[in-house]
Protein backbone atom coordinates (compact mmCIF):
# COMPACT_ATOMS: atom_id res chain seq x y z
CA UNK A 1 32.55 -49.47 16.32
CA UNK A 2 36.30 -48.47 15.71
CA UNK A 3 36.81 -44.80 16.30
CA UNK A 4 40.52 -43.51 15.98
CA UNK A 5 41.97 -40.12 16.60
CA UNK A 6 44.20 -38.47 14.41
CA UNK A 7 46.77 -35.85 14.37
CA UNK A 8 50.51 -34.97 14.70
CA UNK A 9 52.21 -35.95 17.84
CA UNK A 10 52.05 -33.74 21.08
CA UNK A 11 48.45 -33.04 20.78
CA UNK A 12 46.93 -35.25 23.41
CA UNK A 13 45.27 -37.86 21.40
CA UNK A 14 46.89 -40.02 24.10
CA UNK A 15 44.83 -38.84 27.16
CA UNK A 16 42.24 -38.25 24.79
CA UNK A 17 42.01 -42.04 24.25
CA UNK A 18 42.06 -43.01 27.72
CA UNK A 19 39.78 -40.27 28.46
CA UNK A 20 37.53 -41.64 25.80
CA UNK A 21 37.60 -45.20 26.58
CA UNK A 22 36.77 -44.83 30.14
CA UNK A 23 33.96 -42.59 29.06
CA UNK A 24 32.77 -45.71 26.69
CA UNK A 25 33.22 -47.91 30.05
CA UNK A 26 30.75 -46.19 32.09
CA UNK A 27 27.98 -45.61 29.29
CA UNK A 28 28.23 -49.95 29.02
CA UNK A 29 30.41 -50.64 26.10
CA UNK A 30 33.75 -53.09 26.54
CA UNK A 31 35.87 -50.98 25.01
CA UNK A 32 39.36 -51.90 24.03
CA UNK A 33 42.06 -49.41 23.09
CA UNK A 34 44.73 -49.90 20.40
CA UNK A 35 47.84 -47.70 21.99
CA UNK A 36 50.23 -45.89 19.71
CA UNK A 37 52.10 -48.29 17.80
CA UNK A 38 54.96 -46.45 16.96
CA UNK A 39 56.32 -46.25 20.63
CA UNK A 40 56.86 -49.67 20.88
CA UNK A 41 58.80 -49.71 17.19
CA UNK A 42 62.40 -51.20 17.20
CA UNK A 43 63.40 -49.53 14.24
CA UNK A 44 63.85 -45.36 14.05
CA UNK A 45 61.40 -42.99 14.37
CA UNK A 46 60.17 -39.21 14.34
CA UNK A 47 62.86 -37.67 11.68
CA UNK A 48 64.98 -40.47 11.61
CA UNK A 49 62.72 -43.05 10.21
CA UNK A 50 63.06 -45.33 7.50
CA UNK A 51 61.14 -47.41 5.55
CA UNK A 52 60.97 -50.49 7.41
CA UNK A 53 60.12 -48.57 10.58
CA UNK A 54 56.92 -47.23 9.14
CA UNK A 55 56.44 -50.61 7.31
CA UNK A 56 56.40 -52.28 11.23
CA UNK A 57 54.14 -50.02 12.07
CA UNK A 58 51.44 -49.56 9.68
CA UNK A 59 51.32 -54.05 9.59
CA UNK A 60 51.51 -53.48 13.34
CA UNK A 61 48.71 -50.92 13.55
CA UNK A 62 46.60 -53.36 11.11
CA UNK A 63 47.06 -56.49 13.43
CA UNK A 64 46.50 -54.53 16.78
CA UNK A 65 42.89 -53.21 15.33
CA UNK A 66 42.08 -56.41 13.95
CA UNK A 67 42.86 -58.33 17.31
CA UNK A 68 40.84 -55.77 19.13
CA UNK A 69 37.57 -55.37 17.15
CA UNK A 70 37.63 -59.46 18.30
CA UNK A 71 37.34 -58.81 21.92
CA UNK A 72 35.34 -55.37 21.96
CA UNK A 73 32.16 -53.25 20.89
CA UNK A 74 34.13 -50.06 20.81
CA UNK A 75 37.90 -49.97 19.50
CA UNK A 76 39.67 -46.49 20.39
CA UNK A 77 42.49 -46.33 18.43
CA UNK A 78 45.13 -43.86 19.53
CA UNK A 79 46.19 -43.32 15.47
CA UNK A 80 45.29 -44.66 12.76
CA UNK A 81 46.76 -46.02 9.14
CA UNK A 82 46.31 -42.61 8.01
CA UNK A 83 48.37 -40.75 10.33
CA UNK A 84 51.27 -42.91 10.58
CA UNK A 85 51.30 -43.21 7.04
CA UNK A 86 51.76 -39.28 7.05
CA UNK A 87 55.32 -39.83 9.00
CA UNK A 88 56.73 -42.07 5.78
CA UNK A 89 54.86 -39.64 3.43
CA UNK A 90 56.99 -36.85 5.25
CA UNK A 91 60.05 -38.67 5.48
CA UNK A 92 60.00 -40.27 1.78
CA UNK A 93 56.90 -39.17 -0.04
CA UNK A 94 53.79 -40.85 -1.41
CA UNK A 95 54.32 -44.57 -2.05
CA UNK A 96 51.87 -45.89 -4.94
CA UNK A 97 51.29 -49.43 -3.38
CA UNK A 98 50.51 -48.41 0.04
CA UNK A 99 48.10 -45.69 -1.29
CA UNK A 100 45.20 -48.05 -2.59
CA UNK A 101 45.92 -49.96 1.20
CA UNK A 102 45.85 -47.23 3.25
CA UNK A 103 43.09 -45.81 1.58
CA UNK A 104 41.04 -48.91 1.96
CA UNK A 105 41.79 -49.61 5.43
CA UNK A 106 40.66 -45.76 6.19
CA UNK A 107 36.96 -46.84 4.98
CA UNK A 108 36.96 -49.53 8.28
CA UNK A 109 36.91 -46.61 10.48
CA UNK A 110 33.15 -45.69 12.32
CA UNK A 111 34.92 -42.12 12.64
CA UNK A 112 38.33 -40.41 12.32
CA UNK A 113 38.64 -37.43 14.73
CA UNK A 114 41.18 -34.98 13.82
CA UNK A 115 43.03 -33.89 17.07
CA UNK A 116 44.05 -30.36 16.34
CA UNK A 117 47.39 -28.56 16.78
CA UNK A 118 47.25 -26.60 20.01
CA UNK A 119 49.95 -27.20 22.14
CA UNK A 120 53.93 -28.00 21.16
CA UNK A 121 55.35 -30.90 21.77
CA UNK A 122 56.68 -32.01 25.34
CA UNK A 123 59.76 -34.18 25.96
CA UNK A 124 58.43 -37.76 26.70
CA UNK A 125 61.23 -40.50 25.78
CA UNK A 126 60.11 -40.78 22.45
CA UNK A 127 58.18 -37.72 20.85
CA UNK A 128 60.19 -35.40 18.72
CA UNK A 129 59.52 -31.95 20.40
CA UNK A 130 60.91 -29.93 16.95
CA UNK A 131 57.69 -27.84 16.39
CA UNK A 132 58.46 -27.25 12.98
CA UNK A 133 58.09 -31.07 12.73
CA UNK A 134 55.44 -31.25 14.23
CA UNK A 135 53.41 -28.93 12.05
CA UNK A 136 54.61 -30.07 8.99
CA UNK A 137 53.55 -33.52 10.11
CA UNK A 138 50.08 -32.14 11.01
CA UNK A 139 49.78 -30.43 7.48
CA UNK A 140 50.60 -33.65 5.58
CA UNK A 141 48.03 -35.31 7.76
CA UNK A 142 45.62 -32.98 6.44
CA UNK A 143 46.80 -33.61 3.13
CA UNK A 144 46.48 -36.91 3.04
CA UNK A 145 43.34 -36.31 4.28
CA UNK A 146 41.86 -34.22 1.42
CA UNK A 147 43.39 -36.68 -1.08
CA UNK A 148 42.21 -39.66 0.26
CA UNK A 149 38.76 -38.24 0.58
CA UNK A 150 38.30 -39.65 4.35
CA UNK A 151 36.24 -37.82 6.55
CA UNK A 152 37.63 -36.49 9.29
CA UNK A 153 35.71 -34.90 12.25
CA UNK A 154 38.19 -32.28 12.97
CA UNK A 155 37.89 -31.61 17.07
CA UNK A 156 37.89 -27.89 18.59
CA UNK A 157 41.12 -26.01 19.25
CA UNK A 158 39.54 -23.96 21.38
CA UNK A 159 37.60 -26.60 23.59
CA UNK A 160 39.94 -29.48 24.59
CA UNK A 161 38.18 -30.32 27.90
CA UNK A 162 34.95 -30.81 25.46
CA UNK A 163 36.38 -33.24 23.69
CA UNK A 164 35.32 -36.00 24.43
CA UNK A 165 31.24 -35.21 24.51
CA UNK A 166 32.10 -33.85 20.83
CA UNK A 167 33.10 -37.06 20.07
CA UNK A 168 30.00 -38.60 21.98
CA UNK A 169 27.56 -36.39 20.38
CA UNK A 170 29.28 -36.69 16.36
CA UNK A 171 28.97 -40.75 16.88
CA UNK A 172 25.16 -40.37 18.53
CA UNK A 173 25.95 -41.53 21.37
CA UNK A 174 24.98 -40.22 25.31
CA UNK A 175 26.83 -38.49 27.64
CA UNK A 176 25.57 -39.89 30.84
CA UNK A 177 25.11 -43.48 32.07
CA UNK A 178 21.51 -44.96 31.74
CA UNK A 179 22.38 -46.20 35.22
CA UNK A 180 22.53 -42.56 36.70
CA UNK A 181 18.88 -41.67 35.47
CA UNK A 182 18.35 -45.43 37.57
CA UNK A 183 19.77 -43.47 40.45
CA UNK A 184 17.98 -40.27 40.31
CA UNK A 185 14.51 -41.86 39.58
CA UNK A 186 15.23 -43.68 43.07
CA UNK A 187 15.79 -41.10 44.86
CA UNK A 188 12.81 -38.86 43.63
């Protein structure tokens, strides 16, 4: 199962992932979780990047998933091909050959979940806090998207701190530990 959450930066798809991982942990899955690949880029980012930057980390993105679906049953992927696509698609426009890739490499998703925009940007080291930026980034996400045809579980602005069982419940999975019921059944 490789699950990735999607969105414009500043939206906590970061915690998210963490938050979602550990959750994975305790209901008995090895999880492994692919952090943002664009943080560790050498090359410019945010409204300064190029073409090579978002080459690095698309082929970066790629490897990172592939090496983890080796080791785990659940890959959380903080991003995906789709989103960090949307940054050179911002920056440069639509680019015919990575199109057909990025497209394909969508369908090896279990799920997408769209992160929504909620909250602005906050100064980290590396996120652009513009806000401007960051919805235009968030509307050619959705763009892409529509055109790509990819579904996308879009996530509740309203319920952040449900995240995570909306995520549990859209992929069928529980919410609770089958070791807690072990627990309870013990003590009755």
């Amino acid at each position: 199962m490789k699950i990735a959450l999607i969105g414009t930066h500043g939206v906590g798809k970061t915690t998210l992932c963490f938050e979602l991982a550990a959750k994975l942990k305790r209901l008995d899955r090895s999880v492994h979780l692919v952090t943002e690949v664009a943080r560790d880029c050498p090359l410019p980012i945010n409204r300064d990047t190029t073409l090579d930057a978002q080459s690095w980390i698309l082929h970066t993105q790629c490897a990172r998933e592939l090496a983890a679906a080796e080791d785990a049953d659940a890959v959380v992927c903080d991003r995906s091909v789709l989103d960090n696509y949307a940054y050179l698609v911002h920056a440069m426009g639509r680019r015919g050959e990575l199109d057909a890739w990025i497209r394909r490499w969508c369908a090896t998703y279990t799920a997408l979940f769209k992160v929504p925009l909620w909250q602005p940007p906050r100064y980290d080291g590396t996120r652009d806090t513009d806000t401007s930026f960051q919805r235009e980034v968030d509307r050619t996400i959705d763009d892409l998207v529509r055109e790509f045809e990819v579904a996308a579980h879009p996530l509740s602005a309203e319920h952040p701190d449900g995240w995570v069982e909306e995520i549990l419940h859209a992929l069928e999975l529980p919410t609770e530990s089958p070791q807690r019921s072990l627990f309870r059944d013990a003590e009755s």
